[in-house]
Structure formats: structure tokens, C-alpha cells
PDB file of N, CA and C in Angstrom:
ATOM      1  N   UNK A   1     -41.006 -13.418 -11.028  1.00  0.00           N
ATOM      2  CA  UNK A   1     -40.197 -12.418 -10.368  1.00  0.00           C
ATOM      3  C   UNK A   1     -39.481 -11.583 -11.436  1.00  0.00           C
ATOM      4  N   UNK A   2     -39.479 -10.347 -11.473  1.00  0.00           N
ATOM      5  CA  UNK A   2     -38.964  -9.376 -12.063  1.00  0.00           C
ATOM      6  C   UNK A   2     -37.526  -8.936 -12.112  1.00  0.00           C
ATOM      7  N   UNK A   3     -36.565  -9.101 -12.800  1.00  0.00           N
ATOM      8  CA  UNK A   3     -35.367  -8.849 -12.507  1.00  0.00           C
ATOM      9  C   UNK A   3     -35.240  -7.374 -12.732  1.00  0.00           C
ATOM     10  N   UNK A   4     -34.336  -6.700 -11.923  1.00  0.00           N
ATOM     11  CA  UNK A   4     -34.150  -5.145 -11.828  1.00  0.00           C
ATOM     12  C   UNK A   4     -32.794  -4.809 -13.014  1.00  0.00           C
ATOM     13  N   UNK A   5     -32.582  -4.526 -13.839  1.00  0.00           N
ATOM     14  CA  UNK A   5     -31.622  -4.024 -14.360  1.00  0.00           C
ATOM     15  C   UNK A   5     -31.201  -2.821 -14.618  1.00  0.00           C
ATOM     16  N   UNK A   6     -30.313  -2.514 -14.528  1.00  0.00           N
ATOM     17  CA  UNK A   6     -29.637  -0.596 -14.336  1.00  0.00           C
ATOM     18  C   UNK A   6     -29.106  -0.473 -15.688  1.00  0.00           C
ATOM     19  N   UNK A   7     -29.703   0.798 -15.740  1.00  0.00           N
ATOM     20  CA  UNK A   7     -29.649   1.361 -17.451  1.00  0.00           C
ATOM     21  C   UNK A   7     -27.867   1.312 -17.476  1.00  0.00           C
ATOM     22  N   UNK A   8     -28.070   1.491 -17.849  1.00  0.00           N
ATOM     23  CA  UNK A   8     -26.322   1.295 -19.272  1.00  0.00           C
ATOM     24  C   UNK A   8     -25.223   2.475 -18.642  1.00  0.00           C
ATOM     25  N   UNK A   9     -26.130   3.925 -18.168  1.00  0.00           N
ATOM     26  CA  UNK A   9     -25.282   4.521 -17.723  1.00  0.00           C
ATOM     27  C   UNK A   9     -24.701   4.339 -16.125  1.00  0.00           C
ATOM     28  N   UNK A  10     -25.774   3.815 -15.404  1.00  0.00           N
ATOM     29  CA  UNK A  10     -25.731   3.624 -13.954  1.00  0.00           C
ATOM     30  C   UNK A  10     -24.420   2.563 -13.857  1.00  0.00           C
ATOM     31  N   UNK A  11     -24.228   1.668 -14.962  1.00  0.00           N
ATOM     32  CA  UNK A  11     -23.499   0.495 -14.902  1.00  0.00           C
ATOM     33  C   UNK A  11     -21.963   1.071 -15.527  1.00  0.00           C
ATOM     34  N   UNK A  12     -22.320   1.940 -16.342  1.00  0.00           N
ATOM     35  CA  UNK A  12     -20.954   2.840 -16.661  1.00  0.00           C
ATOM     36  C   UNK A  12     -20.410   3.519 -15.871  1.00  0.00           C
ATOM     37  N   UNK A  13     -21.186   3.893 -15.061  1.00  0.00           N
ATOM     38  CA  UNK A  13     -20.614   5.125 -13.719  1.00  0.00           C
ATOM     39  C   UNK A  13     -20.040   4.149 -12.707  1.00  0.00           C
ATOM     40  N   UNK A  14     -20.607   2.912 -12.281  1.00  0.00           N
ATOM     41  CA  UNK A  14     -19.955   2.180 -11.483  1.00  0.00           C
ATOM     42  C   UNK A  14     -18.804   1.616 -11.924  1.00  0.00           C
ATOM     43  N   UNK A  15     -18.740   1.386 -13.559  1.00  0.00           N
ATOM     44  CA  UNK A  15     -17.602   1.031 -13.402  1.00  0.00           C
ATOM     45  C   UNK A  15     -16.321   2.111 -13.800  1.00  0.00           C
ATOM     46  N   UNK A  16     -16.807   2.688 -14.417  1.00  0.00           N
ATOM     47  CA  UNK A  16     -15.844   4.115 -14.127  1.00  0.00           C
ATOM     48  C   UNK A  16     -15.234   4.046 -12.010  1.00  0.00           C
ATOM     49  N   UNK A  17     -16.409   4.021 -11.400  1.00  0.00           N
ATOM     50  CA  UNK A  17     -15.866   4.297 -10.112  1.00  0.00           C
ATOM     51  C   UNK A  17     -15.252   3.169  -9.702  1.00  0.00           C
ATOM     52  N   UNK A  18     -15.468   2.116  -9.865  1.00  0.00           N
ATOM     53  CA  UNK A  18     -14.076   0.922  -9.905  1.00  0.00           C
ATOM     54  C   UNK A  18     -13.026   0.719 -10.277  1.00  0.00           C
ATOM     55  N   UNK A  19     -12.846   1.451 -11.595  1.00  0.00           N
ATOM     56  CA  UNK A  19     -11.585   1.668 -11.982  1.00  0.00           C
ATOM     57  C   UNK A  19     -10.755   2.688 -11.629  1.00  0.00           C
ATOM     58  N   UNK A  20     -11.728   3.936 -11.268  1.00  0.00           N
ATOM     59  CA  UNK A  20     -11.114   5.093 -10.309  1.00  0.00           C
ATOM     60  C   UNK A  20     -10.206   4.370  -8.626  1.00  0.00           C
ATOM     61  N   UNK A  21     -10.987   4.036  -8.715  1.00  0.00           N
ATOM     62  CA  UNK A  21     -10.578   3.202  -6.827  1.00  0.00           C
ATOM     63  C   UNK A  21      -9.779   2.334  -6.684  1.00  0.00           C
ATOM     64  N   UNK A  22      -9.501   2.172  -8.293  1.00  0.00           N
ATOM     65  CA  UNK A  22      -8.374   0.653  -8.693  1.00  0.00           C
ATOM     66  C   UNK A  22      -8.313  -0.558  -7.752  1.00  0.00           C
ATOM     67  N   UNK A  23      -9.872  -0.841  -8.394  1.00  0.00           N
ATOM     68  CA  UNK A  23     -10.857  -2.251  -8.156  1.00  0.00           C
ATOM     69  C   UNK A  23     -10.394  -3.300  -8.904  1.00  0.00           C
ATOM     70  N   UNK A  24     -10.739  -2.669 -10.246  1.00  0.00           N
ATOM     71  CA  UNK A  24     -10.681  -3.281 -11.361  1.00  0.00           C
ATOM     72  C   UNK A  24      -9.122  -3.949 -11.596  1.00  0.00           C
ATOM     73  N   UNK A  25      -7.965  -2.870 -11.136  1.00  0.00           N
ATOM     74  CA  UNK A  25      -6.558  -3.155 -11.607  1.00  0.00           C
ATOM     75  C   UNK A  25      -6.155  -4.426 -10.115  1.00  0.00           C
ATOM     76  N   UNK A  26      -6.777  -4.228  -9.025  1.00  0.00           N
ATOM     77  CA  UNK A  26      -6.351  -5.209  -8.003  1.00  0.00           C
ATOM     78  C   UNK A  26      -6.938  -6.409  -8.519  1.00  0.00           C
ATOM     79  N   UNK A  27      -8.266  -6.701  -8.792  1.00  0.00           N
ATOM     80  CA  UNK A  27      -8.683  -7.436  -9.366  1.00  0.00           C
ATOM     81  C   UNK A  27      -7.679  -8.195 -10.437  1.00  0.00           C
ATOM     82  N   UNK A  28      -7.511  -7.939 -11.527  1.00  0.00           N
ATOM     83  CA  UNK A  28      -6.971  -8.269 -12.433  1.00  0.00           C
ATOM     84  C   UNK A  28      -5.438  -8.749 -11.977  1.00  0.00           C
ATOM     85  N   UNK A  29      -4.695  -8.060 -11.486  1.00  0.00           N
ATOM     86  CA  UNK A  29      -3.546  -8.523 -10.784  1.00  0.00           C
ATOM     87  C   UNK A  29      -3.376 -10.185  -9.941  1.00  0.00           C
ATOM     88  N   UNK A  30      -4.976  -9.832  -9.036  1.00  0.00           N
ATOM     89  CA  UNK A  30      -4.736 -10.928  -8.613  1.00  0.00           C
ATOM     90  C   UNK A  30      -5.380 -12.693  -9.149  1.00  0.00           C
ATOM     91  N   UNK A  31      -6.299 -12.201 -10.333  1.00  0.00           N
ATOM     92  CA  UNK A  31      -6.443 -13.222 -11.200  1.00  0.00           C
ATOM     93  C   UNK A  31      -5.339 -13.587 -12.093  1.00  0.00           C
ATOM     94  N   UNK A  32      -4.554 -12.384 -12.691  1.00  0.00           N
ATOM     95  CA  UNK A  32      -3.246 -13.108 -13.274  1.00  0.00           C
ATOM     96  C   UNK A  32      -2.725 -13.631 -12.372  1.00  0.00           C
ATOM     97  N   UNK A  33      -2.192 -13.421 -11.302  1.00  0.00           N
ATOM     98  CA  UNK A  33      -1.377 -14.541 -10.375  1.00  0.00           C
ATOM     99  C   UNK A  33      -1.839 -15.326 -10.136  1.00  0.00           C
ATOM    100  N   UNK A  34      -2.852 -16.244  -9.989  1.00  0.00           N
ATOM    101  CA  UNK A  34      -3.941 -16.834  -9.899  1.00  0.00           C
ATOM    102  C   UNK A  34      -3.336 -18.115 -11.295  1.00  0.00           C
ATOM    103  N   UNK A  35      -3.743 -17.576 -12.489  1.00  0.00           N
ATOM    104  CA  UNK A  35      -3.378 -17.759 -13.729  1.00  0.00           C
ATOM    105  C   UNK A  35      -2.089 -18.119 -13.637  1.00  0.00           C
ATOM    106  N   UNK A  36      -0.800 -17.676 -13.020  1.00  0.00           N
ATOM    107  CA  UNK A  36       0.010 -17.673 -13.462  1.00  0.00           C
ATOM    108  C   UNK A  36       0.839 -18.295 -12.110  1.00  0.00           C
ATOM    109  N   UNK A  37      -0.349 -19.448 -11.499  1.00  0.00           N
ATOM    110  CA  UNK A  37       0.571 -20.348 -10.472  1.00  0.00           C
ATOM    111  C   UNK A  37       1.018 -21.131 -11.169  1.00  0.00           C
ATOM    112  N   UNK A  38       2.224 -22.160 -10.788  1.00  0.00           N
ATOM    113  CA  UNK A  38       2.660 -22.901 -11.555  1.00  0.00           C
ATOM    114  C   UNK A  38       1.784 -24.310 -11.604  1.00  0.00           C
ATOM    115  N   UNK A  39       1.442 -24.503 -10.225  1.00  0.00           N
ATOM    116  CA  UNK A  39       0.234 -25.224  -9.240  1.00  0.00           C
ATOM    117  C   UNK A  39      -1.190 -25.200  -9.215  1.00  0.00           C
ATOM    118  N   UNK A  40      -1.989 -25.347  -9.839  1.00  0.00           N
ATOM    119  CA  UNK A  40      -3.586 -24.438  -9.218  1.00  0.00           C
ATOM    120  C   UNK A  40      -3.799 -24.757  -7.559  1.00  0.00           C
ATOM    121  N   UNK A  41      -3.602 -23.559  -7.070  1.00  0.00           N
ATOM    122  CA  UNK A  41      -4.189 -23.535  -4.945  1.00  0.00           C
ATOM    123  C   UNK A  41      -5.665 -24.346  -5.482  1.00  0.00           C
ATOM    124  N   UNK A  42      -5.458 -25.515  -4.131  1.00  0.00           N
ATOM    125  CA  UNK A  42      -6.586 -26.306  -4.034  1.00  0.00           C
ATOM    126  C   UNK A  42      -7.751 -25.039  -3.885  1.00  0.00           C
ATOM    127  N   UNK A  43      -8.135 -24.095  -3.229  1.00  0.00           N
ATOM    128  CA  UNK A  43      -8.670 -23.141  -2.843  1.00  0.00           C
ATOM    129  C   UNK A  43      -8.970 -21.654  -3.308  1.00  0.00           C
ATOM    130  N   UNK A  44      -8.890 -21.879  -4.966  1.00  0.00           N
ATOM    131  CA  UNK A  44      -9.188 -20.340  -5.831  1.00  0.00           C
ATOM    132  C   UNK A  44      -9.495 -19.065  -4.917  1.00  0.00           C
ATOM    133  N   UNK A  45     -10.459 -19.344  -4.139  1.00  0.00           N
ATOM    134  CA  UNK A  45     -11.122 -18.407  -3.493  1.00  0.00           C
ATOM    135  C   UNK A  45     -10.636 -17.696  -2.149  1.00  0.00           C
ATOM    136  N   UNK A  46      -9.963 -18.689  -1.460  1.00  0.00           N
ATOM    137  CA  UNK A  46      -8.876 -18.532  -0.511  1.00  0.00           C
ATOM    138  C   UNK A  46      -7.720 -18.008  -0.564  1.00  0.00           C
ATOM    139  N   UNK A  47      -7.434 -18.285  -2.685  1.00  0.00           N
ATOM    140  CA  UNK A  47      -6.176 -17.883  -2.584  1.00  0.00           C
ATOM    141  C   UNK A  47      -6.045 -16.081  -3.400  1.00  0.00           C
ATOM    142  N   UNK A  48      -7.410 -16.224  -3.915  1.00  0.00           N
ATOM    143  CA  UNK A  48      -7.777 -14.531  -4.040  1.00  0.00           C
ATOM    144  C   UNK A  48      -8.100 -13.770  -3.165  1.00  0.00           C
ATOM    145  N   UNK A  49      -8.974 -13.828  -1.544  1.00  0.00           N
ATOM    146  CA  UNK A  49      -8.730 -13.469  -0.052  1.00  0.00           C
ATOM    147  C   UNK A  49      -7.281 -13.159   0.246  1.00  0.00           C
ATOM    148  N   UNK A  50      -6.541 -13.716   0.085  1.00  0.00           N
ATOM    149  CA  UNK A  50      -4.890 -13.983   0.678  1.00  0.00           C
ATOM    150  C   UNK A  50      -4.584 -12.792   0.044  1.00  0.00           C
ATOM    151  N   UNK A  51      -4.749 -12.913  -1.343  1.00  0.00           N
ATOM    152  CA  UNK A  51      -3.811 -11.748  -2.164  1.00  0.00           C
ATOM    153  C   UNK A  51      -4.442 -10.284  -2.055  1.00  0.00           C
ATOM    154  N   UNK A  52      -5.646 -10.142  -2.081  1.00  0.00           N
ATOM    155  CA  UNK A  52      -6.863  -9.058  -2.166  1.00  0.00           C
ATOM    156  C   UNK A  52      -6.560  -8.458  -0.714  1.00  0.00           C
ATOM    157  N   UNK A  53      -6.477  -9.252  -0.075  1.00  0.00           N
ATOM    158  CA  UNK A  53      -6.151  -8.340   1.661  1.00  0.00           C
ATOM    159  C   UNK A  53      -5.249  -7.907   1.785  1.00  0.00           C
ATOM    160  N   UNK A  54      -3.654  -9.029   0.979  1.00  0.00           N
ATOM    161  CA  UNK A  54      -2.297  -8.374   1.138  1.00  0.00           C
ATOM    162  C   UNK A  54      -2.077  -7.022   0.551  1.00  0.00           C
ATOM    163  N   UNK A  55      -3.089  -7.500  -0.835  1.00  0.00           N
ATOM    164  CA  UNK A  55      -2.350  -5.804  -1.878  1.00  0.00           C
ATOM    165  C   UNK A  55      -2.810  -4.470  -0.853  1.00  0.00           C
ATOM    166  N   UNK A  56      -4.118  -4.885  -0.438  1.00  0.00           N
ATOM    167  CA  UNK A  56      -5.075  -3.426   0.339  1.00  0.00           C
ATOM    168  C   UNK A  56      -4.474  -2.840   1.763  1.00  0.00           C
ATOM    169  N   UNK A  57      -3.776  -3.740   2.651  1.00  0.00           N
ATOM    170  CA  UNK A  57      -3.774  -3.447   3.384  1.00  0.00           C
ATOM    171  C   UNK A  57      -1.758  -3.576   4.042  1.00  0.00           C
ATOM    172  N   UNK A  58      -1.581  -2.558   4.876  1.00  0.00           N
ATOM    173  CA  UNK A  58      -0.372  -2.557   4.935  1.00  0.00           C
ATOM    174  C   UNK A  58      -0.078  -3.161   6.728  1.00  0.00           C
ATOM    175  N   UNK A  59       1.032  -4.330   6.726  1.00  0.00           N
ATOM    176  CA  UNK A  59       0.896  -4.851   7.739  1.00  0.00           C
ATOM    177  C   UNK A  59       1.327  -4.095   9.098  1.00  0.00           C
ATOM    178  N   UNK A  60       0.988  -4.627   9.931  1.00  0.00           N
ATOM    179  CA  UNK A  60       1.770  -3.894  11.609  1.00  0.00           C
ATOM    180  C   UNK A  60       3.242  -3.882  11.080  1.00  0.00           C
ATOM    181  N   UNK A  61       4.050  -4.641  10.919  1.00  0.00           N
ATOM    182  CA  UNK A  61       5.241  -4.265  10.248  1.00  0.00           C
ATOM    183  C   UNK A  61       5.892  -3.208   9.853  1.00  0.00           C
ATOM    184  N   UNK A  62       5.061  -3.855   8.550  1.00  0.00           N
ATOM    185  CA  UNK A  62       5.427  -2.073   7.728  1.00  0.00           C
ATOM    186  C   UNK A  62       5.201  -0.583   8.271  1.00  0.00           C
ATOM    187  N   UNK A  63       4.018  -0.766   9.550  1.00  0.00           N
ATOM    188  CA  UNK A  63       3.833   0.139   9.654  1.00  0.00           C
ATOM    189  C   UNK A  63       4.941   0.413  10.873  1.00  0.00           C
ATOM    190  N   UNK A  64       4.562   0.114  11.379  1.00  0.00           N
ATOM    191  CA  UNK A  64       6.207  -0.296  12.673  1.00  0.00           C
ATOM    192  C   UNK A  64       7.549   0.547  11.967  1.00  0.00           C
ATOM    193  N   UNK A  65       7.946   0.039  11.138  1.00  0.00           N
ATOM    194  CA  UNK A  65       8.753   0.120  10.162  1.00  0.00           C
ATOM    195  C   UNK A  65       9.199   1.511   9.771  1.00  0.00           C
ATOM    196  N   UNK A  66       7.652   2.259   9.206  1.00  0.00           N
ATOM    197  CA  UNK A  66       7.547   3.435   8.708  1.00  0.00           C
ATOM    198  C   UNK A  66       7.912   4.257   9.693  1.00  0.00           C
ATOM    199  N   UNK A  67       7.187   3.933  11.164  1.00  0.00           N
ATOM    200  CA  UNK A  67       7.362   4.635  12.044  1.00  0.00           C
ATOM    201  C   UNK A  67       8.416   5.352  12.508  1.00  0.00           C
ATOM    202  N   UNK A  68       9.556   4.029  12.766  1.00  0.00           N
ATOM    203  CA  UNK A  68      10.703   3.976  13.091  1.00  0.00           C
ATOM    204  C   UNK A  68      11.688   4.489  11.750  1.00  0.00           C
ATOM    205  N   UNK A  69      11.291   4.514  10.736  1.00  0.00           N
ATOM    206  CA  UNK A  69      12.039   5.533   9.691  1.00  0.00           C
ATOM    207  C   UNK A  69      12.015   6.857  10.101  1.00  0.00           C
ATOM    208  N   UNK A  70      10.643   7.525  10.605  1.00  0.00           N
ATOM    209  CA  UNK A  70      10.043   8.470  10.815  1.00  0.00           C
ATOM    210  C   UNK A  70      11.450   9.284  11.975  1.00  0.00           C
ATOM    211  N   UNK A  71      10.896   8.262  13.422  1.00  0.00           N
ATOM    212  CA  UNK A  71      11.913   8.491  14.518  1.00  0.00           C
ATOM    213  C   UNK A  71      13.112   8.944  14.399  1.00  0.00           C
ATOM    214  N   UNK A  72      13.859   7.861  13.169  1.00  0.00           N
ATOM    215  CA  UNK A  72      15.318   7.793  12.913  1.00  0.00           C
ATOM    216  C   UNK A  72      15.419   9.365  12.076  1.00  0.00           C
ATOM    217  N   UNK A  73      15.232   9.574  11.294  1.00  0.00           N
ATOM    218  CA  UNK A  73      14.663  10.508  10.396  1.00  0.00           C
ATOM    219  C   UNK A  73      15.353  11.844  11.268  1.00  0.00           C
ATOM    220  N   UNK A  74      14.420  12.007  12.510  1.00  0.00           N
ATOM    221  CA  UNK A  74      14.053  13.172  13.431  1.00  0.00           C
ATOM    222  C   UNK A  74      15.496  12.742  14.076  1.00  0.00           C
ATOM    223  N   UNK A  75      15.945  11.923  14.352  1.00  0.00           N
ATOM    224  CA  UNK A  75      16.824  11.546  15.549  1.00  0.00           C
ATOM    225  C   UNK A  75      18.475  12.220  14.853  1.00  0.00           C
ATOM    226  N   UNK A  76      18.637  11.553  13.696  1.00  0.00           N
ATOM    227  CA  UNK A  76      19.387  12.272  12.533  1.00  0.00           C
ATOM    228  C   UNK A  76      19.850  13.790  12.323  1.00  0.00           C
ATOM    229  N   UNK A  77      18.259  14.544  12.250  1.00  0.00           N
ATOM    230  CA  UNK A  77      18.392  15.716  12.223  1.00  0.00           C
ATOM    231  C   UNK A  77      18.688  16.562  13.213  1.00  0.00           C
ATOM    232  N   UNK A  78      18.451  16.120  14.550  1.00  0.00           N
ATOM    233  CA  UNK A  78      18.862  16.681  15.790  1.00  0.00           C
ATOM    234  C   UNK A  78      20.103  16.803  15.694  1.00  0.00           C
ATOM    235  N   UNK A  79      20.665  14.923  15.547  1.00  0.00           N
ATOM    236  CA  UNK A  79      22.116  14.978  15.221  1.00  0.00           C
ATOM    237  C   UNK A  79      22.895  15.675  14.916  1.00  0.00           C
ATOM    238  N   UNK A  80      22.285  16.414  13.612  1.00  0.00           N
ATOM    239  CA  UNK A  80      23.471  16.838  12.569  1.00  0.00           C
ATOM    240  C   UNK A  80      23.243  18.531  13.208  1.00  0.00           C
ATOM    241  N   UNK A  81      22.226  19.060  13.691  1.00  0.00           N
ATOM    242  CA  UNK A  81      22.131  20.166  14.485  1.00  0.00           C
ATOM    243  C   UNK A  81      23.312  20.027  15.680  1.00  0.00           C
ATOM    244  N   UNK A  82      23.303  19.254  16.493  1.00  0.00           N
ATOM    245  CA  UNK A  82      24.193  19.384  18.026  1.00  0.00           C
ATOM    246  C   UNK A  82      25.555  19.479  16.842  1.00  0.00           C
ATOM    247  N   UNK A  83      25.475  18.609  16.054  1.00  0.00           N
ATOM    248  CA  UNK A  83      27.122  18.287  15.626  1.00  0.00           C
ATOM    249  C   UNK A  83      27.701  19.593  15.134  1.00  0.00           C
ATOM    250  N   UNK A  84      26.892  20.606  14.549  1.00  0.00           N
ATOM    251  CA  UNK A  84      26.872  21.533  13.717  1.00  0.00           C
ATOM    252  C   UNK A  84      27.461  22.849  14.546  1.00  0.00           C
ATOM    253  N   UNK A  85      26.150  22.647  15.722  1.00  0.00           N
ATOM    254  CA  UNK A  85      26.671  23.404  17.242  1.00  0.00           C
ATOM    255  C   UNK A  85      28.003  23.376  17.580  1.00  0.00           C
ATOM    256  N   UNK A  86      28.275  22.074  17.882  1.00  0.00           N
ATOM    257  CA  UNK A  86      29.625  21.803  18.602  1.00  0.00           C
ATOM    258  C   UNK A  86      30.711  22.334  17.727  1.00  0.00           C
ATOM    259  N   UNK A  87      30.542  21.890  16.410  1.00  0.00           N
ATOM    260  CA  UNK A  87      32.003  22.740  15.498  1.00  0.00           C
ATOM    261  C   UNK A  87      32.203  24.007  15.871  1.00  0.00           C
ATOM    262  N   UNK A  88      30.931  24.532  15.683  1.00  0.00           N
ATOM    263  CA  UNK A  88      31.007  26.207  15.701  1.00  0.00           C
ATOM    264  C   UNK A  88      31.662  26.453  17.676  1.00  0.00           C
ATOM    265  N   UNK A  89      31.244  25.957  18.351  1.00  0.00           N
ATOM    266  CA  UNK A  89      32.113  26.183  19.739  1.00  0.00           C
ATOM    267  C   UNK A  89      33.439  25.840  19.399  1.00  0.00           C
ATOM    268  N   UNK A  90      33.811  24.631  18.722  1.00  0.00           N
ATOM    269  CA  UNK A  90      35.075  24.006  18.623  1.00  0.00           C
ATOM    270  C   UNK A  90      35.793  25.570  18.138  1.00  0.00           C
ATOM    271  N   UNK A  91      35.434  25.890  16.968  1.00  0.00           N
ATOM    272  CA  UNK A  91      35.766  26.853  16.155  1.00  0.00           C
ATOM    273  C   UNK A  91      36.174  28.409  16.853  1.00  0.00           C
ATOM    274  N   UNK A  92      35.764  28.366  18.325  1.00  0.00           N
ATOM    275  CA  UNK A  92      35.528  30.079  18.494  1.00  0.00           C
ATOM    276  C   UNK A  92      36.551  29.572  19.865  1.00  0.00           C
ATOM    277  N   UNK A  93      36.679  28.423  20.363  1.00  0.00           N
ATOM    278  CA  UNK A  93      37.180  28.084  21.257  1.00  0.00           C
ATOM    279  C   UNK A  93      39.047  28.174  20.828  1.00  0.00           C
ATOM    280  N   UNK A  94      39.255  27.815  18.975  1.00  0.00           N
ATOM    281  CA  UNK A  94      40.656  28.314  18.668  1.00  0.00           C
ATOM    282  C   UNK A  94      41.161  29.281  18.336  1.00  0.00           C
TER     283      UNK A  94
END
């Protein structure tokens, strides 16, 4: 059986595009922590899943979270509009 190997540049471009996509830097992050349990996780592989999903992905939480920054945000600015309103009546009313 013939093994297929990709010339030198095909293998440069991929990893150029891994490091673009910051593959390479999640990667590495989560092997130093890995490295740098105090414990080794019975489960290497389980415990690079755990971390690899946490870094990528942002939870219902956070996003919850963001949302409701968002809301508050808008809710604020109305605020400071009515409040802004009302002086100026306060103001024409003395």
C-alpha cells in the first residue's frame, strides 16, 4: 500500500491556516494545562474535550448574560432620555 504524502507546501499552507484560525494556540494552551495539572486526569483525552469545547464555545449563560447587558444598556438610555425630558419641563414650568 502506497502512502500519500503532501508536498511541503500543501503542509505549509495548512499549517499557516491553523495558526490563522488559532488551532494551533488553543491547542497548545490546552496541553500546557494538561502539563501543568498538579494531578494527571485519569482521562488525558477527556480532559482535552472538556477544555477544547470550553475555550470554543460560549455558554447559554454568557450568552443570556450578554443579552441582558444589551437590554440594560437600551433600558438606561431611555432612562437618561425621559430624565433629561422631565428637567427641561421641570425647568420651563419655573
Amino acid at each position: 500500500m502506497a502512502h500519500y504524502r503532501p508536498s511541503d507546501t500543501k503542509r505549509e499552507q495548512f499549517r499557516r491556516y491553523l495558526e490563522k484560525a488559532g488551532v494551533v494556540d488553543s491547542l497548545t494552551s490546552v496541553l500546557v494545562a494538561l502539563y501543568e495539572q498538579p494531578e494527571r486526569p485519569n482521562n488525558a483525552l477527556e480532559f482535552v474535550k472538556q477544555h477544547l469545547g470550553a475555550a470554543g464555545q460560549i455558554s447559554a449563560d454568557t450568552e443570556a448574560l450578554q443579552q441582558e447587558v444589551i437590554d440594560l444598556r437600551q433600558r438606561c438610555a431611555r432612562l437618561a432620555e425621559e430624565n433629561k425630558d422631565l428637567k427641561t419641563r421641570v425647568n420651563l414650568m419655573l
